[in-house]
Protein backbone atom coordinates (compact mmCIF):
# COMPACT_ATOMS: atom_id res chain seq x y z
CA UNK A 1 5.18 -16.50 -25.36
CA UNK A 2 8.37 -15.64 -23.36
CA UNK A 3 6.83 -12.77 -21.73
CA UNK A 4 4.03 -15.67 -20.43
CA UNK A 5 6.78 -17.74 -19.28
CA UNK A 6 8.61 -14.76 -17.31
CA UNK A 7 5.00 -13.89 -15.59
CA UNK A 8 4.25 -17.01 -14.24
CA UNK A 9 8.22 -17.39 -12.85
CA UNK A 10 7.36 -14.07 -11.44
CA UNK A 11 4.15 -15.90 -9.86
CA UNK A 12 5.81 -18.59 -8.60
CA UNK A 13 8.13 -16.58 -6.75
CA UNK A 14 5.86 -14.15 -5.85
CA UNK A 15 3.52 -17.29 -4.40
CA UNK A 16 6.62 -19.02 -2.93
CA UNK A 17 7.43 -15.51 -0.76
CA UNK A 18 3.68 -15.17 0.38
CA UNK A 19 2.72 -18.99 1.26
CA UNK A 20 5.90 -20.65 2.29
CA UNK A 21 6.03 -21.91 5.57
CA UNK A 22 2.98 -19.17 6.44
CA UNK A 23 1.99 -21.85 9.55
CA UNK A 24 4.95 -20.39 11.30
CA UNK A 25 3.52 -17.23 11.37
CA UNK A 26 0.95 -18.40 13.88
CA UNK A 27 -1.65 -16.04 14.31
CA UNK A 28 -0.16 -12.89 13.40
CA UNK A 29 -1.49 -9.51 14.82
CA UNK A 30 -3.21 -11.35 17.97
CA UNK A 31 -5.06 -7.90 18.24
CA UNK A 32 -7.26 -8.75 15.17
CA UNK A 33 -7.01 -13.15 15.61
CA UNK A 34 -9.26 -12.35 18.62
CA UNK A 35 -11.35 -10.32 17.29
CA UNK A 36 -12.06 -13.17 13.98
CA UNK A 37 -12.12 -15.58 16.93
CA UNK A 38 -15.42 -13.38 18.43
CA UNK A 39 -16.70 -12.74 15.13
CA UNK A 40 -17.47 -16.70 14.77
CA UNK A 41 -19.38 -16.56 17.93
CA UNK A 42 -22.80 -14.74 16.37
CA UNK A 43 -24.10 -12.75 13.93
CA UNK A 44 -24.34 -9.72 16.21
CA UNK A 45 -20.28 -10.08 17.11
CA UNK A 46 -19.51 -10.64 12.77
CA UNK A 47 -21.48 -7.61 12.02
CA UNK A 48 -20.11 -4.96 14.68
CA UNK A 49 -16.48 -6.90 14.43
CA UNK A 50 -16.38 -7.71 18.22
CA UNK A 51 -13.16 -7.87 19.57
CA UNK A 52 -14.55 -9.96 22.79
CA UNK A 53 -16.99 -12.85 22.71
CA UNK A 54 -19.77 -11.22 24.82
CA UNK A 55 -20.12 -8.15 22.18
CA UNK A 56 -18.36 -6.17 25.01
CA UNK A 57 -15.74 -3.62 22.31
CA UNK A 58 -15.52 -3.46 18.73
CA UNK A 59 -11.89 -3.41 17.24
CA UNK A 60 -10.58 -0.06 15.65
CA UNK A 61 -11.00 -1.24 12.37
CA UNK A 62 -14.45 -1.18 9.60
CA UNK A 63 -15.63 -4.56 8.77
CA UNK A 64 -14.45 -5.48 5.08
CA UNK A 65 -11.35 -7.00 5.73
CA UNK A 66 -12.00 -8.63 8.91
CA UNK A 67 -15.32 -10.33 7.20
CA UNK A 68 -13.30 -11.72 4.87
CA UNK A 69 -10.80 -13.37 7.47
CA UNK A 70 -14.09 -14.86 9.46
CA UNK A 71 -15.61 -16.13 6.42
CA UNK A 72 -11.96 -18.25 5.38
CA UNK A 73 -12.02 -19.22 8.64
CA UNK A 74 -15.56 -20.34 9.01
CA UNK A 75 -14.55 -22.04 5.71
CA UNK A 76 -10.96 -23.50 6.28
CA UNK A 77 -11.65 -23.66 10.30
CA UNK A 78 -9.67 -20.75 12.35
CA UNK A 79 -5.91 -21.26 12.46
CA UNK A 80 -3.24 -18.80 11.91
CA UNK A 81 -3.25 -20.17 8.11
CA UNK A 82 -6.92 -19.55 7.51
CA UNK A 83 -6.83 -16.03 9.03
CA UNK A 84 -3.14 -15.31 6.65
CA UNK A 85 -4.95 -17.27 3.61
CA UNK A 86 -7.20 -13.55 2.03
CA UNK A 87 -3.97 -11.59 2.51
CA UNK A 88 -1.30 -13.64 1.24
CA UNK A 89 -3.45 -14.55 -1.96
CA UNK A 90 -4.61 -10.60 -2.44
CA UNK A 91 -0.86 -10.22 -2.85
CA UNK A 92 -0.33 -12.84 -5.94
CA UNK A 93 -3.55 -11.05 -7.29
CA UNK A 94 -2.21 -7.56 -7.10
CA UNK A 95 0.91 -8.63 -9.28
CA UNK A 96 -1.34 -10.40 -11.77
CA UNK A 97 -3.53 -6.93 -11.59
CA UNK A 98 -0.23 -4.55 -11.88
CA UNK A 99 1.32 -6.25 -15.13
CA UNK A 100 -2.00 -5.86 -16.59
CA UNK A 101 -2.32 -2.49 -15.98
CA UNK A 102 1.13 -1.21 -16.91
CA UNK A 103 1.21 -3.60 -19.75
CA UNK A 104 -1.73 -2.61 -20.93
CA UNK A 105 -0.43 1.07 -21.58
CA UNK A 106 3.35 0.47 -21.25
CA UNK A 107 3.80 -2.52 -23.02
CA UNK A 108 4.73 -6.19 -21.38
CA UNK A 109 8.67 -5.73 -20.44
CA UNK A 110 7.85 -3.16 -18.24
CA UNK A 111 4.91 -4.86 -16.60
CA UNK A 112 6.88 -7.82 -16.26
CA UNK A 113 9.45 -5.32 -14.61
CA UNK A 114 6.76 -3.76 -12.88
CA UNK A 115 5.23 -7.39 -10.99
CA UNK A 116 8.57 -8.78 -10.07
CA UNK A 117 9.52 -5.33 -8.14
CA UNK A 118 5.77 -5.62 -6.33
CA UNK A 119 6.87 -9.04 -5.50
CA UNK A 120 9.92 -8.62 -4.39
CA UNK A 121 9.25 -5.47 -2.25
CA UNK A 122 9.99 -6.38 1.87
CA UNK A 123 7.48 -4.90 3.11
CA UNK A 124 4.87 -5.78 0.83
CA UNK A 125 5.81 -9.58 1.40
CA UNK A 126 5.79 -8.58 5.38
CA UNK A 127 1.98 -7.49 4.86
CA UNK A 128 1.36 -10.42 2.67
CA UNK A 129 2.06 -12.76 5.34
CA UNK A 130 0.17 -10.58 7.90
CA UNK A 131 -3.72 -10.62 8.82
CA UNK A 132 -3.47 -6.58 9.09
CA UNK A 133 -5.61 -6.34 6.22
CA UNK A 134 -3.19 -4.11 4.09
CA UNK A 135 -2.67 -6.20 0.94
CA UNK A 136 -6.49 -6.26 0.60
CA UNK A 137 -6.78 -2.70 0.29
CA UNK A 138 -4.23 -2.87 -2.19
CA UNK A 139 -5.60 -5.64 -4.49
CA UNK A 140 -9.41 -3.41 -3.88
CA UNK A 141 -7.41 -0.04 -4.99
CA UNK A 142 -5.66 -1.84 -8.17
CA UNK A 143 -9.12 -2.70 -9.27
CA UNK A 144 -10.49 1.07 -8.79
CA UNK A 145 -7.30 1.79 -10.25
CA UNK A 146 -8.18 0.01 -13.08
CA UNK A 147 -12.08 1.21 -13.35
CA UNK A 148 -10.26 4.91 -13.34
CA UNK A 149 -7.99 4.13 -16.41
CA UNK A 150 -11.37 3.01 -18.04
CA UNK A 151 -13.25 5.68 -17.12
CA UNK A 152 -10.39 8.25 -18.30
CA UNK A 153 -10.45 6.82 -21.58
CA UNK A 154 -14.17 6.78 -22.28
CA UNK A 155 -15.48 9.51 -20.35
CA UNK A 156 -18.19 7.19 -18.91
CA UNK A 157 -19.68 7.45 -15.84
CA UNK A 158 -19.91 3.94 -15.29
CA UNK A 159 -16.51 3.31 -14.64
CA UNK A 160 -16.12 6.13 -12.75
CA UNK A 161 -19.21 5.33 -10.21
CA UNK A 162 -16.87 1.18 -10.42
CA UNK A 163 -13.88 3.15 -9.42
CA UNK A 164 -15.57 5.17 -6.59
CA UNK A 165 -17.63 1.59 -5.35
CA UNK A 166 -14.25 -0.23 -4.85
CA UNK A 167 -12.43 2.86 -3.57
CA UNK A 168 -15.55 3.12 -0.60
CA UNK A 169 -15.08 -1.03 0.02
CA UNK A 170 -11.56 0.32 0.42
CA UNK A 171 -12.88 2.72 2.91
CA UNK A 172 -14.56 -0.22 4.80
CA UNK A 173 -11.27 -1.93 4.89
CA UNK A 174 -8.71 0.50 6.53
CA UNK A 175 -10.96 3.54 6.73
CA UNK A 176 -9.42 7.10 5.39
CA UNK A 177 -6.51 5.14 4.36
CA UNK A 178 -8.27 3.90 1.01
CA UNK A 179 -8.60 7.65 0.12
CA UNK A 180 -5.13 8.32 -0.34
CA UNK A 181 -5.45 7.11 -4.16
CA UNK A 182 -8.80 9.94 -4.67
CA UNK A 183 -5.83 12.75 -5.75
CA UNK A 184 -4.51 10.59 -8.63
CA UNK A 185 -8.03 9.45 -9.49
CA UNK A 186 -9.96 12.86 -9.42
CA UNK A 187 -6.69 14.38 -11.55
CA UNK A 188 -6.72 11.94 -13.94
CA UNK A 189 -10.53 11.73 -14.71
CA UNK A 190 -10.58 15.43 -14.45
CA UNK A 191 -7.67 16.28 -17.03
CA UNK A 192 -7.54 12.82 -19.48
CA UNK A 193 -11.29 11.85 -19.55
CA UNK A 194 -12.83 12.76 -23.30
CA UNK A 195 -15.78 14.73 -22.11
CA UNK A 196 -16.51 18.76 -21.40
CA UNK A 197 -15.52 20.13 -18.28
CA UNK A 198 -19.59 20.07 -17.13
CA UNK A 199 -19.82 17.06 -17.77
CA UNK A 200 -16.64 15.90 -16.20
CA UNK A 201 -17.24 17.77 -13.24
CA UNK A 202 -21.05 16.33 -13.12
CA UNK A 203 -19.85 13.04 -12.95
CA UNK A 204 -16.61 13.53 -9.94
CA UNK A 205 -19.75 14.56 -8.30
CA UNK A 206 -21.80 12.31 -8.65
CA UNK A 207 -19.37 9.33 -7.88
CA UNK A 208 -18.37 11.44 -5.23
CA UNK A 209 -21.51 11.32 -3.81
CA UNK A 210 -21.81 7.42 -4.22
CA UNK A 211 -18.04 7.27 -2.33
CA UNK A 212 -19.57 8.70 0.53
CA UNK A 213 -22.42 6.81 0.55
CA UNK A 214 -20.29 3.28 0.36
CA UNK A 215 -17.98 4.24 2.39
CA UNK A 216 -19.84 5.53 5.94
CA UNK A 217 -23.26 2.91 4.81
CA UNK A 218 -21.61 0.38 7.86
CA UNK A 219 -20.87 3.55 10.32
CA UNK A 220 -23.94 5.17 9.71
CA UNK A 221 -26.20 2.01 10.93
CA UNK A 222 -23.43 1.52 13.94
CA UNK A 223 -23.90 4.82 14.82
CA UNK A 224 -27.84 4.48 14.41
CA UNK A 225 -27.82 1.53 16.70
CA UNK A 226 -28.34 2.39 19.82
CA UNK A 227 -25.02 1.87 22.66
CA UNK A 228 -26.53 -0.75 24.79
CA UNK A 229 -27.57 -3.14 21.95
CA UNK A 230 -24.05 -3.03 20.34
CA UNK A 231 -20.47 -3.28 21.22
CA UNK A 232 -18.39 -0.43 22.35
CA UNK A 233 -16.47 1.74 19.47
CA UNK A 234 -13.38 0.58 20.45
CA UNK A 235 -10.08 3.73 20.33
CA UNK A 236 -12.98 6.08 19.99
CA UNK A 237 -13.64 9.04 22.44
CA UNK A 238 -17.58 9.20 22.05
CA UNK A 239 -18.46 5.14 21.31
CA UNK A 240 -18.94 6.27 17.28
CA UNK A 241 -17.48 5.34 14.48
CA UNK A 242 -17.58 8.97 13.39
CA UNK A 243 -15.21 10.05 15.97
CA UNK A 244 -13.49 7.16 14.98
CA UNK A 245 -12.88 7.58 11.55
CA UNK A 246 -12.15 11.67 12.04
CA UNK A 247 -9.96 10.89 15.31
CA UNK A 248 -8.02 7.72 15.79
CA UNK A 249 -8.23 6.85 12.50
CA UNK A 250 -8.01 10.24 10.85
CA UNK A 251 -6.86 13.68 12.36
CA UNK A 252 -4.31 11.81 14.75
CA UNK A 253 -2.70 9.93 12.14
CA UNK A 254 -1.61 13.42 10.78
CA UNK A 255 -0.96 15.38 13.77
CA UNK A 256 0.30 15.07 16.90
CA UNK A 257 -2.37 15.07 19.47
CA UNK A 258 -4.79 14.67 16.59
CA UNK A 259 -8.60 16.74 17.12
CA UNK A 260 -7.25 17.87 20.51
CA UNK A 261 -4.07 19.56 19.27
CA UNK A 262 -6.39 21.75 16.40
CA UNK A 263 -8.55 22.45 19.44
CA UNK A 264 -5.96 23.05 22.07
CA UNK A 265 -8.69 20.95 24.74
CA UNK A 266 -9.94 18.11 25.34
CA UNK A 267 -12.72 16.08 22.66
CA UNK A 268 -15.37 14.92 24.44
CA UNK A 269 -15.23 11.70 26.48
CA UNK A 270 -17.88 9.58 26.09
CA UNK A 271 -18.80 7.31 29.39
CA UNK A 272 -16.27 5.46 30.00
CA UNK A 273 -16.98 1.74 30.02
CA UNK A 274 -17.03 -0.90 33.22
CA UNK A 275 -14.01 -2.19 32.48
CA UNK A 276 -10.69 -1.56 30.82
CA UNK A 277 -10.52 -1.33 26.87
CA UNK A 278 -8.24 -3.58 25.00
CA UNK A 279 -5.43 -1.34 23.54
CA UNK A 280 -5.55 -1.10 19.60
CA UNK A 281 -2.23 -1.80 17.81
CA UNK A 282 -1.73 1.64 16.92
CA UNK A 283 -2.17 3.38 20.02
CA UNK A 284 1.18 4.45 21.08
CA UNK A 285 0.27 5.55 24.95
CA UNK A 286 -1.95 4.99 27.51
CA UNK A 287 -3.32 1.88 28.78
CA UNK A 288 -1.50 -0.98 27.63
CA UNK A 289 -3.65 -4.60 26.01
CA UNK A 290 -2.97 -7.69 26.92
CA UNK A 291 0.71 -9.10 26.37
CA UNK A 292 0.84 -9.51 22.57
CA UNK A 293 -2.59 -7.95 21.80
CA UNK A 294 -1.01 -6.90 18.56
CA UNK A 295 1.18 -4.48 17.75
CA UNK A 296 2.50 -4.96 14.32
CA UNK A 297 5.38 -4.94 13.34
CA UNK A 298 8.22 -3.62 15.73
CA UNK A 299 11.01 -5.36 13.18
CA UNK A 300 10.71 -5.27 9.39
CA UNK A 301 14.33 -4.27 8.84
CA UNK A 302 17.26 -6.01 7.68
CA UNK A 303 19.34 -7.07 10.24
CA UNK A 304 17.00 -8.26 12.46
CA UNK A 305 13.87 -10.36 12.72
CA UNK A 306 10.32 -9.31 12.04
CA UNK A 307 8.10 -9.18 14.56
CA UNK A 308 5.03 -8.59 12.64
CA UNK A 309 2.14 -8.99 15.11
CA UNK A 310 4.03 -10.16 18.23
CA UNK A 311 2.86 -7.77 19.95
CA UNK A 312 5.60 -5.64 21.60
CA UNK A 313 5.08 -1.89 22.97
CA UNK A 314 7.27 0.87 21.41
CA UNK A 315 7.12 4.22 20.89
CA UNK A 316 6.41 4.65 16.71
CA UNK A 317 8.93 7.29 16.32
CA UNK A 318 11.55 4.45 16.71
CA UNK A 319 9.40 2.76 13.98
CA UNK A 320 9.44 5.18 11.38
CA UNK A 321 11.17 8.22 12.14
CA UNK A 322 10.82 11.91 12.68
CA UNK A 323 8.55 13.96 9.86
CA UNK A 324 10.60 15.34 7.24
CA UNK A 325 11.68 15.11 3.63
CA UNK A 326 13.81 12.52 4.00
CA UNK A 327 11.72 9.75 6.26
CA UNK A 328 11.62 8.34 3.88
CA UNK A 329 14.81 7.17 3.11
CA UNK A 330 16.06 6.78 7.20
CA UNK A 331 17.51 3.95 8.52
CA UNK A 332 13.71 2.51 10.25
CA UNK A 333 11.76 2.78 6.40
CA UNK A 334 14.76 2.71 3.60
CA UNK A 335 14.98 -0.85 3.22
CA UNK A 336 11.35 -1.58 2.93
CA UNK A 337 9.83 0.53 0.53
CA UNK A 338 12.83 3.08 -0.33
CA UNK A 339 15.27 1.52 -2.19
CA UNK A 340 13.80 1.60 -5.49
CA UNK A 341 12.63 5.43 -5.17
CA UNK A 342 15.64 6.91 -7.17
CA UNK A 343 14.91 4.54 -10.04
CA UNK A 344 11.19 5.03 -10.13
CA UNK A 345 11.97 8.72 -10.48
CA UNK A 346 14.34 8.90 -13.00
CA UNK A 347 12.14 6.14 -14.72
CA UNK A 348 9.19 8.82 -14.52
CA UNK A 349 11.42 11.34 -15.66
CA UNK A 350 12.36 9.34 -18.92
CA UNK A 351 9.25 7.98 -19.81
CA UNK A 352 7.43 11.65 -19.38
CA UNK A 353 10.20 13.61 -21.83
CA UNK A 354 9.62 10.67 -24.11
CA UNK A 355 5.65 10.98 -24.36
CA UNK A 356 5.55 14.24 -24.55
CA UNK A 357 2.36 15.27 -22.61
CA UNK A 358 0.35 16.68 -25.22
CA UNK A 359 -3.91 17.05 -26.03
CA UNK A 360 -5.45 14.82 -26.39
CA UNK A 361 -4.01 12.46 -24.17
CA UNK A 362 -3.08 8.58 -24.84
CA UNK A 363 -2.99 5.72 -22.63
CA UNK A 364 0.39 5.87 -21.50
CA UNK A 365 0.00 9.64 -20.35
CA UNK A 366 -3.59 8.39 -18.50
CA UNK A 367 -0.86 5.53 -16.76
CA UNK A 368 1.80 7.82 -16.06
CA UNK A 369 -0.65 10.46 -14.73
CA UNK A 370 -1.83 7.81 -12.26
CA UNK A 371 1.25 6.24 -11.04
CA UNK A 372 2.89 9.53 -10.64
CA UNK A 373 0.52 11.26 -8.55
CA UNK A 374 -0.39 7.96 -6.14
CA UNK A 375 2.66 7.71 -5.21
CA UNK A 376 3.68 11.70 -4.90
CA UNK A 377 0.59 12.01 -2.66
CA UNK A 378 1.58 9.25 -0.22
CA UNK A 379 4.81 10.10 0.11
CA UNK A 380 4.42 13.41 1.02
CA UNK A 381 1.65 12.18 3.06
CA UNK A 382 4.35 9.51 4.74
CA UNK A 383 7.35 11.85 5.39
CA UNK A 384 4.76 14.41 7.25
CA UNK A 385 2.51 12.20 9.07
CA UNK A 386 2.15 12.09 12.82
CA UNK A 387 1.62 8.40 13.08
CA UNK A 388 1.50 4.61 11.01
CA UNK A 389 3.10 1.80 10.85
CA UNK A 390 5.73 0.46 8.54
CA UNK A 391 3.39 -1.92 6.74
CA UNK A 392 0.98 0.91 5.42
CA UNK A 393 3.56 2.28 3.18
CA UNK A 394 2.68 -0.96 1.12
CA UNK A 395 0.37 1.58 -0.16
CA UNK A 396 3.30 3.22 -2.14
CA UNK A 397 4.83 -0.19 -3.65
CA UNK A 398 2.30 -0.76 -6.56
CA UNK A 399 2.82 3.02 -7.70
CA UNK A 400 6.59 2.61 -7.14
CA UNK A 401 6.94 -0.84 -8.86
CA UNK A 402 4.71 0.86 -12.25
CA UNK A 403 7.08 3.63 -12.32
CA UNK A 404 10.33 1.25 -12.30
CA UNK A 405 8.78 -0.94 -14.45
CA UNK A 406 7.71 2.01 -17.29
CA UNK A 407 11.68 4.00 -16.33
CA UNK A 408 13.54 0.87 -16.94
CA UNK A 409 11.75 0.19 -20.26
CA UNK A 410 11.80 3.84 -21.03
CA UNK A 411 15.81 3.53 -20.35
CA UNK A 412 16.55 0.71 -21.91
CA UNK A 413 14.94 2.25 -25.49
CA UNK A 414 16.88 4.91 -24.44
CA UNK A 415 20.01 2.84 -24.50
CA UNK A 416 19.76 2.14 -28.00
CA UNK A 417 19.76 5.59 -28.92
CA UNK A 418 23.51 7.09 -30.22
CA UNK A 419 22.76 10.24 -28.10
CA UNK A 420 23.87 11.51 -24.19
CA UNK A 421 20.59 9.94 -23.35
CA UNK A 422 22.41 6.67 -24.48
CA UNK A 423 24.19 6.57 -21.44
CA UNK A 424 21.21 6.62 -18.76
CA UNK A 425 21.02 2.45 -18.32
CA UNK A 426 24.57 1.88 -17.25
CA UNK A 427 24.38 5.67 -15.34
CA UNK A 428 21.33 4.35 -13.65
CA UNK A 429 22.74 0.87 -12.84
CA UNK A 430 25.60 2.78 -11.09
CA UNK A 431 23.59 4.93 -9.21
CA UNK A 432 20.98 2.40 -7.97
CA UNK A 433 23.81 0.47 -6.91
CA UNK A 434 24.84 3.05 -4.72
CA UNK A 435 21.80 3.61 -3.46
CA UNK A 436 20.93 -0.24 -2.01
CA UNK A 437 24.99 0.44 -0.57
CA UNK A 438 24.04 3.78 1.33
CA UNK A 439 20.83 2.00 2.70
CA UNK A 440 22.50 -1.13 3.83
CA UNK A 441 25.25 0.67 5.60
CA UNK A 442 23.23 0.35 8.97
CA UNK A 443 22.65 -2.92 8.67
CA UNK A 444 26.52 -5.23 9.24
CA UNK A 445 25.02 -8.64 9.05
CA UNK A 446 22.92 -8.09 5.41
CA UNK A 447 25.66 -5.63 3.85
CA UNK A 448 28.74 -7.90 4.71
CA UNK A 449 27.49 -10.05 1.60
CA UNK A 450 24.97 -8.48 0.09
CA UNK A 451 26.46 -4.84 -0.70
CA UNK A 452 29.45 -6.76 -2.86
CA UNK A 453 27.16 -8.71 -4.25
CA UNK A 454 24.36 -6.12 -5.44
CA UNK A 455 27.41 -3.51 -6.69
CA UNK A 456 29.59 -5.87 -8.17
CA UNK A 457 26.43 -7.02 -10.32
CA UNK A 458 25.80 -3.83 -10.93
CA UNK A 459 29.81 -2.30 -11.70
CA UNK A 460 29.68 -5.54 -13.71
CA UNK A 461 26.59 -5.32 -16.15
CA UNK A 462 27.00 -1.40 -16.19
CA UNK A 463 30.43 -2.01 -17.57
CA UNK A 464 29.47 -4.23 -20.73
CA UNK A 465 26.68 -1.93 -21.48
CA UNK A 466 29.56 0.53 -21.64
CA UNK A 467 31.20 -1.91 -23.91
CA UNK A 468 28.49 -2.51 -26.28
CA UNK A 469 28.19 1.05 -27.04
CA UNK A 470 31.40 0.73 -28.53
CA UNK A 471 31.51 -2.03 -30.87
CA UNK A 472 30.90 -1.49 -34.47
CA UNK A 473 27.74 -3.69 -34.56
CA UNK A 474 25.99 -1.73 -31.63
CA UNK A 475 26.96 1.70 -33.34
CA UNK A 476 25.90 0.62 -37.02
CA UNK A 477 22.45 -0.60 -34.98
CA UNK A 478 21.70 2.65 -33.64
């Protein structure tokens, strides 16, 4: 019963965060409001997710997400609220989703753990109140996530072909983004699922296949359509989504200069239309959109406000950094995503010496399998990638929050233990106090209050767990 209790207090913060006061917000990425605002106008405009009324330029996006902001605001009549309304719900959903995931395998402290770090995450309440479509793709990936933990345990194909479905509607969401989970998924089927290796490797193909299919079915009719009866591919080079999805959306996220910097020339320009394109909201150069056409967010740091979707120009080095090992702890990306890393992996750490990886495997190694190698693919994928935005390392926070939910449980039995391990809870209090200290430093107005307040907590609990290792009933209980 308690641990029902706890979740829904976790809800109700977690819904406080995402729906307070979301009329303020206005309409967000303006970028994307106009293009919902088009969609309304006809069938043609919903389908090809017209950014202008007359079908003129499609946005740089697929369809999924932006369908589902047109059809709440067909519903709930367009407003800023209407068009927030999918994203700030998918977040409440992908904390119900998480705790039953890791509690499922990892028991219900640590998925308790697990939703209020998901909820409390900055950026991830940033994207929640955001119409960029982000939390979403999360919510649709916590669902394949959950079809691959199925499928791992059974060996069926039918969960794995679920898994694949939802990770190609992921696809149609925010493109090659959605694919960043395939590493942990194709590992984990491929080493935990209770079949032979033929048959294992059969079925990644086959669900392969079926990924492939969902996920280019809407580019392959756009492309098939011919250019004068549909809108213009808008950020592409050659009016197809193809280019599209391998350019602006793909290659150029990675590298600098994207397709052209492999090929050292130019990619081939496709006619260039009557009139000027609007500018997407990740295009860092060349021709500028309208004033606040979206370009989200320029501000999601403490010390200063967010400007999630207002729509100022600037350069997206001085929004997430230079490439390296460390991005991901500088002073633009730290306090949105970061400050938890340590803890999530010691916490992996722990709970992996304490299972004991061993054949065949159990549900907890399938969980820690999957946590572990989302989020080591994304964040080597975020501290070497050309170009994103702050909000898409929301991708990272559900594998983050599982692993500090499962390290802190894994701890805490540790705690009761009359070994050196023993000492890991208050060691790990310490040092995540540190941490949240060293990220804060940049930031005068937040740390003037909160850095005495987050180590003193800390200094303060650590301290009586120190004490209670000491007294004769703790040391006759262990």
């Amino acid at each position: 019963m308690w641990h029902r209790l706890t979740l829904a207090a976790i809800l109700s913060l977690s819904t406080f965060l995402n729906f307070f006061r979301l009329a303020q917000e206005g309409y967000a990425n303006l970028y994307y409001a106009a293009a919902v605002k088009s969609m309304l106008a006809s069938w043609h405009n919903f389908f090809f997710v017209s950014f202008d009324p007359g079908g003129f330029v499609s946005v740089d996006k697929p369809p999924l997400g932006l369908w589902i902001q047109a059809i709440s605001a067909r519903l709930f009549g367009f407003s800023g609220t209407s068009l927030l309304l999918p994203q700030a719900l998918a977040g409440v959903l992908s904390l119900v989703l998480l705790y039953q995931l890791v509690r499922r395998t990892m028991g219900p402290t640590a998925g308790l753990i697990s939703a209020l770090v998901l909820a409390v995450t900055p950026i991830c309440v940033a994207a929640n109140r955001n119409n960029t479509m982000d939390s979403v793709l999360v919510l649709v990936l916590l669902l394949a996530a959950w079809a691959a933990l199925r499928a791992a345990e059974r060996g069926r194909l039918r969960w794995l072909l679920i898994c694949f479905v939802l990770v190609g509607l992921g696809f149609n969401i925010k493109m090659l983004q959605a694919f960043l989970v395939l590493p942990a998924f194709y590992l984990l089927y491929l080493v935990a699922a209770p079949a032979p290796w033929t048959r294992r490797f059969l079925h990644l193909a086959v669900a392969t296949i079926l990924l492939l299919a969902v996920s280019m079915a809407w580019a392959v009719v756009v492309d098939l359509t011919p250019p004068d009866e549909r809108p213009y591919v808008g950020s592409s080079q050659d009016n197809t989504v193809l280019e599209l999805i391998i350019g602006h959306n793909g290659l150029q996220r990675l590298l600098p200069g994207g397709l052209r910097g492999i090929l050292g020339s130019q990619t081939r320009q496709g006619p260039p239309p009557s009139q000027p394109l609007p500018q997407s909201p990740d295009r860092p150069s060349g021709r500028q959109a309208p004033s606040r056409a979206g370009n989200p967010p320029d501000q999601l740091v403490p010390g200063g406000p967010s400007t999630l979707g207002t729509g100022s120009a600037r350069p997206l080095s001085s929004e997430i950094g230079e490439p390296g090992a460390l991005r991901l702890f500088n002073r633009q990306l730290a306090g949105q995503i970061s400050w938890l890393l340590p803890l999530a992996c010691l916490g992996l750490v722990v709970a992996t010496w304490q299972t004991r990886f061993h054949s065949p495997l159990r549900r907890h190694h399938h969980s820690l399998l999957l946590w572990g190698t989302w989020w080591l693919t994304q964040a080597v994928f975020f501290s070497v990638a050309n170009m994103f935005h702050r909000y898409y390392l929301g991708m990272m926070a559900p594998a983050i929050a599982a692993l500090v939910g499962t390290g802190v449980a894994a701890i805490c039995k540790e705690y009761r233990r009359a070994e050196l391990r023993g000492w890991l809870l208050p060691l790990a209090l310490v040092g995540s106090a540190l941490v949240e200290a060293v990220i804060l430093v940049p930031f005068p107005v937040w740390s003037r209050w909160l850095t005495p307040l987050v180590v003193g907590l800390c200094l303060v609990v650590a301290a009586l767990l120190v004490i209670a290792r000491f007294t004769p009933q703790s040391t006759n209980a262990r």
